[in-house]
Protein backbone atom coordinates (compact mmCIF):
# COMPACT_ATOMS: atom_id res chain seq x y z
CA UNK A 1 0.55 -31.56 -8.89
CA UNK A 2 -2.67 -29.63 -8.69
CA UNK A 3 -3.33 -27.05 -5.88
CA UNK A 4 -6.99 -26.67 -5.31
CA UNK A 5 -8.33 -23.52 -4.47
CA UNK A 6 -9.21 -22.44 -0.66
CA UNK A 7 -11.45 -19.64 -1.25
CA UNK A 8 -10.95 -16.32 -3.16
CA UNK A 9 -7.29 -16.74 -2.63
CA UNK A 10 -5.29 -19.97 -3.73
CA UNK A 11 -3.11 -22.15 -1.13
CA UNK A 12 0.49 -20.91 -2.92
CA UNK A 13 -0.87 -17.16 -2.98
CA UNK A 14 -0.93 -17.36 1.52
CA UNK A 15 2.28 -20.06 1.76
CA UNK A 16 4.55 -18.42 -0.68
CA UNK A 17 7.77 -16.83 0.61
CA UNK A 18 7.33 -13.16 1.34
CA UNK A 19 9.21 -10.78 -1.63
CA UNK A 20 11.55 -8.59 0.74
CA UNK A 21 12.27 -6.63 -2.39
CA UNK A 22 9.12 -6.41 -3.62
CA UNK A 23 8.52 -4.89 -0.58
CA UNK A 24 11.32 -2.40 -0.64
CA UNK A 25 10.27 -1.35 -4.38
CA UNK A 26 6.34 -0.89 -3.22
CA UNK A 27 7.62 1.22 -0.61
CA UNK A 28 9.99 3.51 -2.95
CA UNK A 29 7.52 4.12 -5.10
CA UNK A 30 4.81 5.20 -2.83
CA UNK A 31 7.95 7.61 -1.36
CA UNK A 32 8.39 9.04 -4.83
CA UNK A 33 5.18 10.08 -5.16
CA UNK A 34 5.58 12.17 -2.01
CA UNK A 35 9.48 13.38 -2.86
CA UNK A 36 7.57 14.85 -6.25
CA UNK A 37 5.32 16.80 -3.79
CA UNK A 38 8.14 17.76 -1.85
CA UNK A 39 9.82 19.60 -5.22
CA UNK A 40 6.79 21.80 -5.04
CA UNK A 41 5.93 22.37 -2.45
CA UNK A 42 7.41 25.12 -0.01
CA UNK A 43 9.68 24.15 3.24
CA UNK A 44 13.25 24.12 4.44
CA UNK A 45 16.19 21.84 5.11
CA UNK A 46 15.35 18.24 6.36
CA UNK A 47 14.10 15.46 3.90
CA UNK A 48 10.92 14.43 4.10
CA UNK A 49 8.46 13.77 1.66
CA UNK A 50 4.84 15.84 1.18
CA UNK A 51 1.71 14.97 0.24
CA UNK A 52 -1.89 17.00 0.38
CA UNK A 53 -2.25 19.98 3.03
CA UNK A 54 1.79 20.30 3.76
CA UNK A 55 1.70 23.83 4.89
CA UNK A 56 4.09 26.63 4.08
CA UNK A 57 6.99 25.77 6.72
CA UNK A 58 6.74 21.64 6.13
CA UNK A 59 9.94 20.11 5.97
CA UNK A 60 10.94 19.44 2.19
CA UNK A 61 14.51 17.84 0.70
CA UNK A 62 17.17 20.42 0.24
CA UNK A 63 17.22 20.22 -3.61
CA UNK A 64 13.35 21.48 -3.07
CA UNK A 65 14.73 24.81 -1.95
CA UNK A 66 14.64 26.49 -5.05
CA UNK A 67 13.19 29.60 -6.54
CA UNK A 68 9.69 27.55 -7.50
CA UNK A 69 9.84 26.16 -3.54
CA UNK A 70 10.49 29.70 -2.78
CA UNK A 71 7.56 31.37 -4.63
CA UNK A 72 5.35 28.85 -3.58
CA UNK A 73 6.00 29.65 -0.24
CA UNK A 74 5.75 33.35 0.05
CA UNK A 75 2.68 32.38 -1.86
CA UNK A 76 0.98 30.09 0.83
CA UNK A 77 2.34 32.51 3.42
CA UNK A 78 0.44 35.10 2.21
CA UNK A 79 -3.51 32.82 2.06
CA UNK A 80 -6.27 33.09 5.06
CA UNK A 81 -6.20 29.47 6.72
CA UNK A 82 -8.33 28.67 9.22
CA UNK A 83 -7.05 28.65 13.30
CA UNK A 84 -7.20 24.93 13.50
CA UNK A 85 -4.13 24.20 10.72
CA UNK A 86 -2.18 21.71 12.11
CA UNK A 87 1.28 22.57 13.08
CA UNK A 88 4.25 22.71 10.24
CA UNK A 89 6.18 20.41 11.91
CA UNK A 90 3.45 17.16 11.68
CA UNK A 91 3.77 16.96 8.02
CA UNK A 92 6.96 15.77 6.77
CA UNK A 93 7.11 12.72 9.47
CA UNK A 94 3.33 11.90 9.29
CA UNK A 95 3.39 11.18 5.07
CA UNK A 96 6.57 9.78 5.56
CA UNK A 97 4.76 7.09 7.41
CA UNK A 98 1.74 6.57 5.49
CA UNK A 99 3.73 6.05 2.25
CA UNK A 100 5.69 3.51 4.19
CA UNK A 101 1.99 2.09 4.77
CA UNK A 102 0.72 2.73 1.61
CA UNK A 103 3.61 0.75 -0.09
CA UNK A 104 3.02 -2.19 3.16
CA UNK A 105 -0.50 -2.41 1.63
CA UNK A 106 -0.14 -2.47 -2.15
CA UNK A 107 2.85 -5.48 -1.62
CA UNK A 108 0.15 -7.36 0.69
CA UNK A 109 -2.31 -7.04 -2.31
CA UNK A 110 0.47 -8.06 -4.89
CA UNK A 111 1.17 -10.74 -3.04
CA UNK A 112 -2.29 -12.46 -3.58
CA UNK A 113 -1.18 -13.38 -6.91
CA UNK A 114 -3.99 -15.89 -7.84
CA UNK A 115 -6.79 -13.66 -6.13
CA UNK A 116 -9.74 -12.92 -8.56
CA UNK A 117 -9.59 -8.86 -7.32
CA UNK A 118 -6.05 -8.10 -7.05
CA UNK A 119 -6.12 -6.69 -11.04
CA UNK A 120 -8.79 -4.24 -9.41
CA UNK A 121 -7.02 -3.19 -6.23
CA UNK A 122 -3.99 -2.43 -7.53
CA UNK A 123 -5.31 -0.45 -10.71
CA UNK A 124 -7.33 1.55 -7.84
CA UNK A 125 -4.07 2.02 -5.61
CA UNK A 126 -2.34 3.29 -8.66
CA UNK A 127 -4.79 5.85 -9.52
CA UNK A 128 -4.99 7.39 -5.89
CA UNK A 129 -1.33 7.43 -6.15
CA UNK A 130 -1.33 9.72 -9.42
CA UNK A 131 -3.82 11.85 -7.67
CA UNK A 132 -1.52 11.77 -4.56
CA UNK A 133 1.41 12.88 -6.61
CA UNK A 134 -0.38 15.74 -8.44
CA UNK A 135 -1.69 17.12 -6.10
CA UNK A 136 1.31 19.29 -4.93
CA UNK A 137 2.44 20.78 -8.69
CA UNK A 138 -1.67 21.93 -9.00
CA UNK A 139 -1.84 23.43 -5.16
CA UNK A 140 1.77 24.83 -4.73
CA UNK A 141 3.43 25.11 -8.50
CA UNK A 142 0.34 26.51 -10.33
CA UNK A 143 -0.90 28.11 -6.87
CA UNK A 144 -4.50 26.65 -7.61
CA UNK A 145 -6.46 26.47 -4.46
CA UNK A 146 -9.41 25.07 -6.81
CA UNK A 147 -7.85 23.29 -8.62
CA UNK A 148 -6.25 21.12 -5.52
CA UNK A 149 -9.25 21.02 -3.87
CA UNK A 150 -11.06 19.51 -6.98
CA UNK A 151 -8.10 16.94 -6.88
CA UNK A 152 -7.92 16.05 -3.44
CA UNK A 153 -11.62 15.35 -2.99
CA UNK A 154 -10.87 12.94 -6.46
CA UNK A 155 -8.19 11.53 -4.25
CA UNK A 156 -10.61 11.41 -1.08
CA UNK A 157 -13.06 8.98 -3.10
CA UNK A 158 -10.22 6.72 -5.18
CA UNK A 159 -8.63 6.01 -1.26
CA UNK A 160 -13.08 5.16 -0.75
CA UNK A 161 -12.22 2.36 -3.95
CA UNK A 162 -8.94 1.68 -2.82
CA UNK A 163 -10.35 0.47 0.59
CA UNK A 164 -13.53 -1.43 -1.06
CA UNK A 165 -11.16 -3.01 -3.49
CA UNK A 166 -8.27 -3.86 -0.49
CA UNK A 167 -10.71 -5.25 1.67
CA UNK A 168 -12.16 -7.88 -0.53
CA UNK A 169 -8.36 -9.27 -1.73
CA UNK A 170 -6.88 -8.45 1.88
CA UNK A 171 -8.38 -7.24 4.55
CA UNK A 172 -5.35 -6.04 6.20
CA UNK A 173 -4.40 -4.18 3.75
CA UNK A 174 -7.14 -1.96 3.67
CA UNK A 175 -6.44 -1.09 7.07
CA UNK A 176 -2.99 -0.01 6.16
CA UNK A 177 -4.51 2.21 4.34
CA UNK A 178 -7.16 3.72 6.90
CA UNK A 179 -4.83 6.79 8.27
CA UNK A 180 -3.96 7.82 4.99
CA UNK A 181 -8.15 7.97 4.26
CA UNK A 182 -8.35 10.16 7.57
CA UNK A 183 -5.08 12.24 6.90
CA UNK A 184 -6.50 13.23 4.03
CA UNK A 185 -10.07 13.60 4.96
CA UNK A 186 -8.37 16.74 7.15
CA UNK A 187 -6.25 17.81 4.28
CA UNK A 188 -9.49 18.27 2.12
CA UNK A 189 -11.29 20.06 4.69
CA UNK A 190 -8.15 22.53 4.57
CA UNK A 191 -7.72 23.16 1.59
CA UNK A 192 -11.50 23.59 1.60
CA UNK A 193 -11.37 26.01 4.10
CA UNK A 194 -8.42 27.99 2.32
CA UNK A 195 -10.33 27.73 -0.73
CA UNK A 196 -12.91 29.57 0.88
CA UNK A 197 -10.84 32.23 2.65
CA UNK A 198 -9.06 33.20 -0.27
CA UNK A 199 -12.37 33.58 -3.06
């Protein structure tokens, strides 16, 4: 039996049965990209996971609390950052959601398996995850304010593609991914700022 096509996206790639554990796995891996930031990056006892801007205090995994979570900390401690540094306590819970929305909106975009753009969209939602992930080791485990401010505005403009690219497979998708655009539109203008007080 044929099934024509209804537009960019085919009738089986809207009807099919949702993947619950492709759902689940999008989701994990969008969390491991934060729990990587978490090793670096400095904080204390709850898990959570991390991802650009988590300040010295965020709340990090207790296997994080070692002597590289500990240097980084007295390190970040010790910067200039501007008055308006949102408080410690935001961080952990806030990324914890937008991963959770970040891997929402990469299954929606698997999901249009016979969509012309999905190849794009998810080779653009795979890059701003690497830059996502990195992020953390350059800032916190090399103690590079440049150097994470080069990366974050990198990640700034892949979430720009990852939003043009979402939008044309599924629109809904790309606004999954709005708050994480605007979380880290603040978290460059941080470490912007830090990069500044600290020359």
């Amino acid at each position: 039996m044929r099934i024509e096509i209804q537009g960019p996206t085919s009738y089986r790639g809207r009807h099919a049965r949702p993947n619950w554990l492709a759902l689940l796995a999008s989701i994990v891996i969008a969390l491991a990209a934060g729990a990587l930031g978490a090793v670096f990056s400095p904080g204390v006892a709850t898990p959570a996971v991390h991802g650009p801007g988590a300040p010295t205090h965020s709340i990090a995994p207790r296997a994080a609390t070692s002597t590289l979570s500990t240097s980084s900390g007295a390190w970040y401690a010790s910067l200039t950052k501007p008055r308006w540094t949102p408080p410690a306590a935001w961080f952990g819970p806030i990324w914890t959601v937008l991963y959770v929305l970040m891997g929402t909106a990469v299954w929606l975009i698997w999901s249009e398996r016979y969509h012309p753009g999905r190849n794009a969209a998810l080779i653009a939602y795979a890059f701003q995850l690497v830059l996502n992930a990195l992020w953390a080791p350059v800032f916190f485990g090399m103690k590079n304010i440049g150097g994470g401010l080069f990366l974050i505005v990198a990640l700034w403009w892949s979430l720009v593609w990852t939003l043009r690219e979402f939008s044309v497979v599924r629109p809904s998708a790309a606004w999954l991914m709005l708050p994480n655009l605007a979380w880290v539109s603040l978290g460059m203008a941080l470490n912007l700022s830090i990069w500044r007080h600290n020359l």
